[in-house]
PDB file of N, CA and C in Angstrom:
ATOM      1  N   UNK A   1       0.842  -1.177   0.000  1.00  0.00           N
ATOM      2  CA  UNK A   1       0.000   0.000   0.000  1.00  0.00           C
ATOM      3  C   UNK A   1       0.885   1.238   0.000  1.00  0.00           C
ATOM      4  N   UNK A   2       0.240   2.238  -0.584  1.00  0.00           N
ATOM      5  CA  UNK A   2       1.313   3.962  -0.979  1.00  0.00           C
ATOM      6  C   UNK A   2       0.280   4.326  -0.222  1.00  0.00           C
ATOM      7  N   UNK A   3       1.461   5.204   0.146  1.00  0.00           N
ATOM      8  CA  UNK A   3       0.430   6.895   0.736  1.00  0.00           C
ATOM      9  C   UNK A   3       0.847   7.483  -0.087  1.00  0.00           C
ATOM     10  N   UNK A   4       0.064   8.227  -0.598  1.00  0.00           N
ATOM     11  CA  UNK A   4       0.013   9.732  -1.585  1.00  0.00           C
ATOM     12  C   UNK A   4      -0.014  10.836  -0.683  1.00  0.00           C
ATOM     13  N   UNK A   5       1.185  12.022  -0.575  1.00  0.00           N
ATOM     14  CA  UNK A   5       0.721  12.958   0.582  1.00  0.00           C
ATOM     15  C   UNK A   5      -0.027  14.000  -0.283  1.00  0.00           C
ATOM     16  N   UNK A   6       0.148  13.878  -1.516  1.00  0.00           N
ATOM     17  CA  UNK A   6      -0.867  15.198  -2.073  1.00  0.00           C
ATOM     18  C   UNK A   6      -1.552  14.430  -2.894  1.00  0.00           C
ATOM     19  N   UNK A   7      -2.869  15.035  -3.215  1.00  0.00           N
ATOM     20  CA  UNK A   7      -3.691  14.369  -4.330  1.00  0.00           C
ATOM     21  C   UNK A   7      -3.586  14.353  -5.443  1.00  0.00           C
ATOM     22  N   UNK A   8      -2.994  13.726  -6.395  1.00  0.00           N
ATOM     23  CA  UNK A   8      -2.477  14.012  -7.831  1.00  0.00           C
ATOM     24  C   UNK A   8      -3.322  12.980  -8.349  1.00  0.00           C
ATOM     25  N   UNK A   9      -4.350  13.360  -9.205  1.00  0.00           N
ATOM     26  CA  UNK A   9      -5.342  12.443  -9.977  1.00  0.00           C
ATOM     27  C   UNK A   9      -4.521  11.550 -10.702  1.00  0.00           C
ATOM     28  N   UNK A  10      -3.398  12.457 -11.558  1.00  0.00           N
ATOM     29  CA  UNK A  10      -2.575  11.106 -12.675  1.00  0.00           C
ATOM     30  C   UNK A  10      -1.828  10.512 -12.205  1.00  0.00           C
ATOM     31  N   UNK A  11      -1.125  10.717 -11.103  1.00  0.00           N
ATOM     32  CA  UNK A  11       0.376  10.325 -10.567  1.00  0.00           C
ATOM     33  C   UNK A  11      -0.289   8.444  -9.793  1.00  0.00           C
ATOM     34  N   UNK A  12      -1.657   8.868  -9.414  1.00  0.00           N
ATOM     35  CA  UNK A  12      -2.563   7.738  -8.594  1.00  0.00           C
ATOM     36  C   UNK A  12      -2.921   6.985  -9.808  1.00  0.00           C
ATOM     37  N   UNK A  13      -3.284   7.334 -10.962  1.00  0.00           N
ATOM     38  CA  UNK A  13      -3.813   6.394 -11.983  1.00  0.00           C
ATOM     39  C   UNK A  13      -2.767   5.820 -12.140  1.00  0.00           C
ATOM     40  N   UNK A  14      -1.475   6.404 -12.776  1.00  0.00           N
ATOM     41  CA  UNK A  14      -0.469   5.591 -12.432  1.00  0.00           C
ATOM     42  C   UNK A  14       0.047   4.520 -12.409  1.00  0.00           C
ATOM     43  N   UNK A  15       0.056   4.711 -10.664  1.00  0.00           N
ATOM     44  CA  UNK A  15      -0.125   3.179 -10.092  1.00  0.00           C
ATOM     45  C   UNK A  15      -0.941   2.673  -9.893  1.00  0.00           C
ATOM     46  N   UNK A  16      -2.479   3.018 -10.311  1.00  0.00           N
ATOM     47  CA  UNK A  16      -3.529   1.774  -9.764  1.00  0.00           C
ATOM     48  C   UNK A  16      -3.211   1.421 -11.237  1.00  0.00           C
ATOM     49  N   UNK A  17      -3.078   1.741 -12.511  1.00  0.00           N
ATOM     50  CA  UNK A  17      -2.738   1.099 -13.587  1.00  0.00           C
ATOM     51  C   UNK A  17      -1.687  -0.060 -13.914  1.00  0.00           C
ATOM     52  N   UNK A  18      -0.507   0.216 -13.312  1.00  0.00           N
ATOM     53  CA  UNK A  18       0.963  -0.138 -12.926  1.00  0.00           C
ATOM     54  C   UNK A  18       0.512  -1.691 -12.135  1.00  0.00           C
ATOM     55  N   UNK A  19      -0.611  -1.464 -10.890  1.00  0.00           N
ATOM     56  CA  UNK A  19      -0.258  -2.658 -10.242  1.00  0.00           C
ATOM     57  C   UNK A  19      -1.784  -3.636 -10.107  1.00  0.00           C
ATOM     58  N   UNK A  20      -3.093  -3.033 -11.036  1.00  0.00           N
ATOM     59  CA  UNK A  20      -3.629  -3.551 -11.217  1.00  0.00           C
ATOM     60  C   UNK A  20      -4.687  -3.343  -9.770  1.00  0.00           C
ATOM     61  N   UNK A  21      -3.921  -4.121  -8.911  1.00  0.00           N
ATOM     62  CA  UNK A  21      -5.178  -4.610  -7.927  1.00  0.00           C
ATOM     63  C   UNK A  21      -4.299  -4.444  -6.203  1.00  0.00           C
ATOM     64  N   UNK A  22      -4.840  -3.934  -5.566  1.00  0.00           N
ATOM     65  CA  UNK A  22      -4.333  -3.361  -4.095  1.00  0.00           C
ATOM     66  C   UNK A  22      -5.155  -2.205  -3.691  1.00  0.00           C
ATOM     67  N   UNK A  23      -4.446  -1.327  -2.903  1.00  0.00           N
ATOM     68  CA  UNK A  23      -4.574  -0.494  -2.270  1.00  0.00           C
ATOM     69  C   UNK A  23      -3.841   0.617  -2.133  1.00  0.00           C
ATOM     70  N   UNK A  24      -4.541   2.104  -2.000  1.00  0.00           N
ATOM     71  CA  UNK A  24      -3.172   3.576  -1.467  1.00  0.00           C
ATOM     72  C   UNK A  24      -4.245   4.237  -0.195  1.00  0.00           C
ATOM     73  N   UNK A  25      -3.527   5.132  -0.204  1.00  0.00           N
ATOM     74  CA  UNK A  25      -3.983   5.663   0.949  1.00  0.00           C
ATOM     75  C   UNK A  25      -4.004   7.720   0.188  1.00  0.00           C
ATOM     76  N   UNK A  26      -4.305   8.597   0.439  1.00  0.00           N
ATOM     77  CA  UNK A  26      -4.140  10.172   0.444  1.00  0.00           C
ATOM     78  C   UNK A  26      -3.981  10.547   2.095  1.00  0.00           C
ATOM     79  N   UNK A  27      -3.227  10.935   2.024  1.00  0.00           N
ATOM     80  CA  UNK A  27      -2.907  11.721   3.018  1.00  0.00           C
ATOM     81  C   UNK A  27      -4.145  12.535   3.349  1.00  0.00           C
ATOM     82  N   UNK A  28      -5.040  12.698   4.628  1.00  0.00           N
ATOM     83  CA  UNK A  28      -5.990  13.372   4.800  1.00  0.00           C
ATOM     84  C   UNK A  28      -7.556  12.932   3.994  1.00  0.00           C
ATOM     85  N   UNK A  29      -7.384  11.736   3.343  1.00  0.00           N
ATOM     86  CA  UNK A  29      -8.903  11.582   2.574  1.00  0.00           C
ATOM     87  C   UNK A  29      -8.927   9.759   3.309  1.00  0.00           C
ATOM     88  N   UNK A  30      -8.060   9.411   3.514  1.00  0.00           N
ATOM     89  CA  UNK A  30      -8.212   7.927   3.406  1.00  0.00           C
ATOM     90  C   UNK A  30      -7.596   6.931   2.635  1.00  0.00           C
ATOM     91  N   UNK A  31      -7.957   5.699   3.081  1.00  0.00           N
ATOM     92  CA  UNK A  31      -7.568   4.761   2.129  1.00  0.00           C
ATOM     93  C   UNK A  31      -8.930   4.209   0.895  1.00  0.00           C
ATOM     94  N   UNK A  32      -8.101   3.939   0.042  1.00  0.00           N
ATOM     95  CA  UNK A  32      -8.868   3.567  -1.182  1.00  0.00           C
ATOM     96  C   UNK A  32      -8.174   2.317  -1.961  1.00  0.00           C
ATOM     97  N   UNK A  33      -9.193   1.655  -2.347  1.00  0.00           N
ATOM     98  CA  UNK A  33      -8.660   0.327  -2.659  1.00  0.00           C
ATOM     99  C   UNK A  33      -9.538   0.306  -4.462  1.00  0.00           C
ATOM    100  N   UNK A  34      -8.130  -0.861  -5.653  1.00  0.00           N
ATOM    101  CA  UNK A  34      -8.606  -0.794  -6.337  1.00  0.00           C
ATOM    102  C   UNK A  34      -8.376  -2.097  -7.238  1.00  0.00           C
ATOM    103  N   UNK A  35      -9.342  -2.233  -8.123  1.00  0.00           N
ATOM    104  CA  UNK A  35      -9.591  -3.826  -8.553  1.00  0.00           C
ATOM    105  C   UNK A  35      -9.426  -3.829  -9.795  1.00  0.00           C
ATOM    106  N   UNK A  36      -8.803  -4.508 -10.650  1.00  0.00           N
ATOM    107  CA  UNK A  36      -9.196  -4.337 -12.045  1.00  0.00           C
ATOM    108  C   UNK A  36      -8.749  -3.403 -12.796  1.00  0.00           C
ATOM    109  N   UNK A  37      -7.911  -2.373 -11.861  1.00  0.00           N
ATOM    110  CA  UNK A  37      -7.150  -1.159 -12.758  1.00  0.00           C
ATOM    111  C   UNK A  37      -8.371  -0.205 -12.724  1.00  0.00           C
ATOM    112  N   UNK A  38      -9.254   0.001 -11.732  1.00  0.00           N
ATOM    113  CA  UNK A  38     -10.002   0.902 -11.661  1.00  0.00           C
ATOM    114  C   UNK A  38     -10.292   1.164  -9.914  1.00  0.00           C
ATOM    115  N   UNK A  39     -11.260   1.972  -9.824  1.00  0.00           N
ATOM    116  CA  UNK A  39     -10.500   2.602  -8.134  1.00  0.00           C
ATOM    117  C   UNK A  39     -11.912   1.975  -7.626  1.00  0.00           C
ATOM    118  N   UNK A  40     -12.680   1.416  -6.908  1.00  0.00           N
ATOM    119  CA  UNK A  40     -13.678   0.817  -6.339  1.00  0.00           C
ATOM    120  C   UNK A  40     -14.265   1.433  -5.143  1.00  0.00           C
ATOM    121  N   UNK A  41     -15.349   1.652  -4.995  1.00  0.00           N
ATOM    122  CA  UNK A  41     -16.283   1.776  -3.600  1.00  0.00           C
ATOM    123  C   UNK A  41     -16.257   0.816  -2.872  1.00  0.00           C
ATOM    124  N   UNK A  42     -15.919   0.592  -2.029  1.00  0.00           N
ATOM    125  CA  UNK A  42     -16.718  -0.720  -1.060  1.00  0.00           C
ATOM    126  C   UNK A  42     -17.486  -0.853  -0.520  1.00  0.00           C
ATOM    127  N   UNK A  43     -18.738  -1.668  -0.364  1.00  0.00           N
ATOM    128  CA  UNK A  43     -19.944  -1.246  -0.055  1.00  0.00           C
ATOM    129  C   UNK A  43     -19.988  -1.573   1.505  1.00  0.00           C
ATOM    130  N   UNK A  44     -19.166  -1.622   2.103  1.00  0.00           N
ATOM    131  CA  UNK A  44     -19.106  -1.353   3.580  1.00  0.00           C
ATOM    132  C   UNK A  44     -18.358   0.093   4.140  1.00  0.00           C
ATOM    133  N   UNK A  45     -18.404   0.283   3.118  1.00  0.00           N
ATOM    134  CA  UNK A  45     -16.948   1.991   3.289  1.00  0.00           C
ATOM    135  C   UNK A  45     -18.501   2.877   3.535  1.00  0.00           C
ATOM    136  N   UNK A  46     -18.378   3.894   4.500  1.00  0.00           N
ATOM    137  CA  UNK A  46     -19.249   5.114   4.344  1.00  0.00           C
ATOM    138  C   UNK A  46     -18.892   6.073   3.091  1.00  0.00           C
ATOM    139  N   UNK A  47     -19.802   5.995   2.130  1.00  0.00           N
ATOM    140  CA  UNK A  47     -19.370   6.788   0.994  1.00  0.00           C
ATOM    141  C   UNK A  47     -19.838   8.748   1.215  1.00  0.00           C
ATOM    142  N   UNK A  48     -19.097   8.873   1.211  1.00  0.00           N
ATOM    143  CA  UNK A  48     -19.267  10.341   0.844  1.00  0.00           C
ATOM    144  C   UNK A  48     -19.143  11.478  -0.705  1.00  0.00           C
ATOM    145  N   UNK A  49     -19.390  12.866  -0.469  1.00  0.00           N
ATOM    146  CA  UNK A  49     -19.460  13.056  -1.922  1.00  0.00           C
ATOM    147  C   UNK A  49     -17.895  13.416  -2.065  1.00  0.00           C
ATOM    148  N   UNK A  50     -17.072  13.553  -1.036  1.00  0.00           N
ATOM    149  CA  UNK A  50     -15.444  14.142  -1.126  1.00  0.00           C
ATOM    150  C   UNK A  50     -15.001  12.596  -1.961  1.00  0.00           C
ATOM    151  N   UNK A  51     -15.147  11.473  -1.428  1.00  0.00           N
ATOM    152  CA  UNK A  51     -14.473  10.359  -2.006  1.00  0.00           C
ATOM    153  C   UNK A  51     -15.166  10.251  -3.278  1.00  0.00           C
ATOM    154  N   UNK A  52     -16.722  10.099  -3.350  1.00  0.00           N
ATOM    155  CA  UNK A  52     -16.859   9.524  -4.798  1.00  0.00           C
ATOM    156  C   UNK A  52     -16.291  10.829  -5.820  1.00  0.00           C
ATOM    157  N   UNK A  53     -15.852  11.694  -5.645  1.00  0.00           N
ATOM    158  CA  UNK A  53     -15.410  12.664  -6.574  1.00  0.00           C
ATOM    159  C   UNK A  53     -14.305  12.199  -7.164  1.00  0.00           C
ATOM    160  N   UNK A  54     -13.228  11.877  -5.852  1.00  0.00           N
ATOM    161  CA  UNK A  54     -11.835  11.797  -5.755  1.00  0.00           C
ATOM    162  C   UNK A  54     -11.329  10.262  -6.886  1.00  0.00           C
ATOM    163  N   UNK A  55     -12.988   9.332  -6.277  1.00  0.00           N
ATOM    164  CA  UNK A  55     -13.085   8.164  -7.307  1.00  0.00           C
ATOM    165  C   UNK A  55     -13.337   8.222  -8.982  1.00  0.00           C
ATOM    166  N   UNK A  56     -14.121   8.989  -9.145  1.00  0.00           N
ATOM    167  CA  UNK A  56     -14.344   9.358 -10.389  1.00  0.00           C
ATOM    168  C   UNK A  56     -13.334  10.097 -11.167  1.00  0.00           C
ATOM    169  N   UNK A  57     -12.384  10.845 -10.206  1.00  0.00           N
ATOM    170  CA  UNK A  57     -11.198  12.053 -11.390  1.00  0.00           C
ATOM    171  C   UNK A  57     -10.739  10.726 -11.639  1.00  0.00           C
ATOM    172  N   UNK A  58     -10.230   9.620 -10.527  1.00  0.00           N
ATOM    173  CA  UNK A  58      -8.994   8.948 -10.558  1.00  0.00           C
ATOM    174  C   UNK A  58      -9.053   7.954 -11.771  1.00  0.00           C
ATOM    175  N   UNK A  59     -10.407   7.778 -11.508  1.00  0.00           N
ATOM    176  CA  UNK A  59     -11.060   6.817 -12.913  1.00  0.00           C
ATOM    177  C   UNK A  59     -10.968   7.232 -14.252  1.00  0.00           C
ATOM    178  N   UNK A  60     -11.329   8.745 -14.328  1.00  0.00           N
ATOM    179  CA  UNK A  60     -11.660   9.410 -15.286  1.00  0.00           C
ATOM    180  C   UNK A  60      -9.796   9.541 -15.997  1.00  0.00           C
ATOM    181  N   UNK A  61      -9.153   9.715 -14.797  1.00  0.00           N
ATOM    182  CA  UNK A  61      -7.353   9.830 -15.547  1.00  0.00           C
ATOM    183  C   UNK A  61      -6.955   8.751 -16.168  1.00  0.00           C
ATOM    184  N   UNK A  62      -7.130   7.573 -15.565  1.00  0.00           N
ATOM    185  CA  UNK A  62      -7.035   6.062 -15.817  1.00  0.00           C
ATOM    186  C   UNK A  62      -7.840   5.616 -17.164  1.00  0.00           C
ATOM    187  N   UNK A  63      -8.946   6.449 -17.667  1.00  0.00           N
ATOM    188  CA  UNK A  63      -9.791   6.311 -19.103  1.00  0.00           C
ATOM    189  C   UNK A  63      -8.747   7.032 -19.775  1.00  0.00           C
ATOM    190  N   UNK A  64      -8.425   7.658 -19.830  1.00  0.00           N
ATOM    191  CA  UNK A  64      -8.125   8.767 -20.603  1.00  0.00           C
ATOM    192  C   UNK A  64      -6.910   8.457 -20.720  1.00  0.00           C
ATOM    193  N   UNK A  65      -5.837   7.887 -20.040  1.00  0.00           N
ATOM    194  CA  UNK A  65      -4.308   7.507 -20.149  1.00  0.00           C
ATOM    195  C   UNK A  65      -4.343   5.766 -20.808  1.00  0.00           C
ATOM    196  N   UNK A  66      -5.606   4.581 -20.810  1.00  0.00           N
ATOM    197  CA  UNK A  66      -5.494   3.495 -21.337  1.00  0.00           C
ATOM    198  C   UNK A  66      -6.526   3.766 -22.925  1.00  0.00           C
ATOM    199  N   UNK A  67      -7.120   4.989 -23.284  1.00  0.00           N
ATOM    200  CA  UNK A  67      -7.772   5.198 -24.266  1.00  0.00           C
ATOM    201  C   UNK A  67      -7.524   4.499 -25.653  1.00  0.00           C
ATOM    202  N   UNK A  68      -5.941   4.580 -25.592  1.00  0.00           N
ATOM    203  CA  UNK A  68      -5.079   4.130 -26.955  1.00  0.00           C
ATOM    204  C   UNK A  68      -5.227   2.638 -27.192  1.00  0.00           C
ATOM    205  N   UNK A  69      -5.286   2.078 -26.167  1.00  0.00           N
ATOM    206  CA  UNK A  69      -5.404   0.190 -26.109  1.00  0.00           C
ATOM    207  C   UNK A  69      -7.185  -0.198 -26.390  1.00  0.00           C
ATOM    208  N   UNK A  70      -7.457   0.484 -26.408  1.00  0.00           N
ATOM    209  CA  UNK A  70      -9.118   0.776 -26.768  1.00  0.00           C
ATOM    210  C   UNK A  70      -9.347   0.586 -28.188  1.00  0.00           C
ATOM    211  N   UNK A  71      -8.318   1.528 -28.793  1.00  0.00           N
ATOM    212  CA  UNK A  71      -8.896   2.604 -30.240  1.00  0.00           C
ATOM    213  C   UNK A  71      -8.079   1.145 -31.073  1.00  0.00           C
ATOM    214  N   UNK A  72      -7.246   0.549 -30.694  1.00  0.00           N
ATOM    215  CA  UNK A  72      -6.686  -0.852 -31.368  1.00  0.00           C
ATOM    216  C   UNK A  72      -7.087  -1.828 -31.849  1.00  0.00           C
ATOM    217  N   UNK A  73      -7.354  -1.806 -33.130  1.00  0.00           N
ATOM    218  CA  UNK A  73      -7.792  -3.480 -33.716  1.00  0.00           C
ATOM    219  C   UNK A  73      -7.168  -4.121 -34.248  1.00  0.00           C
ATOM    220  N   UNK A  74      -7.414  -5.686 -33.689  1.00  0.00           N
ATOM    221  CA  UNK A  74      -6.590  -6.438 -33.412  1.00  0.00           C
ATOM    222  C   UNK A  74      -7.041  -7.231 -34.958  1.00  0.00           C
TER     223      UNK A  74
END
């Protein structure tokens, strides 16, 4: 598990891209865990609107940086 001490949407896609499936932490927001190369809710986590935001940029960087493996036919 990483701690991130600042929130950097791409620097986090990153590594949830990099390692697929685990966990980081932000300094001051929590820990966040992610499956599949995408950042996950857990449905025992109290969701709030600060995290699902923080979930969605991180997701949204992670679309946008694997876009190219998409646009590829094989």
């Amino acid at each position: 598990m990483r701690v991130f001490k600042n929130y950097s949407p791409v620097r986090i896609a990153r590594y949830v891209v990099l390692f697929f499936k685990g966990s980081f932490e932000i300094q001051g927001h929590g820990q966040f865990m992610f499956d599949g190369g995408k950042v996950v809710i857990g449905s025992e986590e109290k969701v709030n609107a600060c995290r699902l935001k923080i979930c969605r940029e991180i997701n949204n960087a992670i679309y946008i940086m694997t876009c190219h493996l998409r646009s590829q036919s094989f």
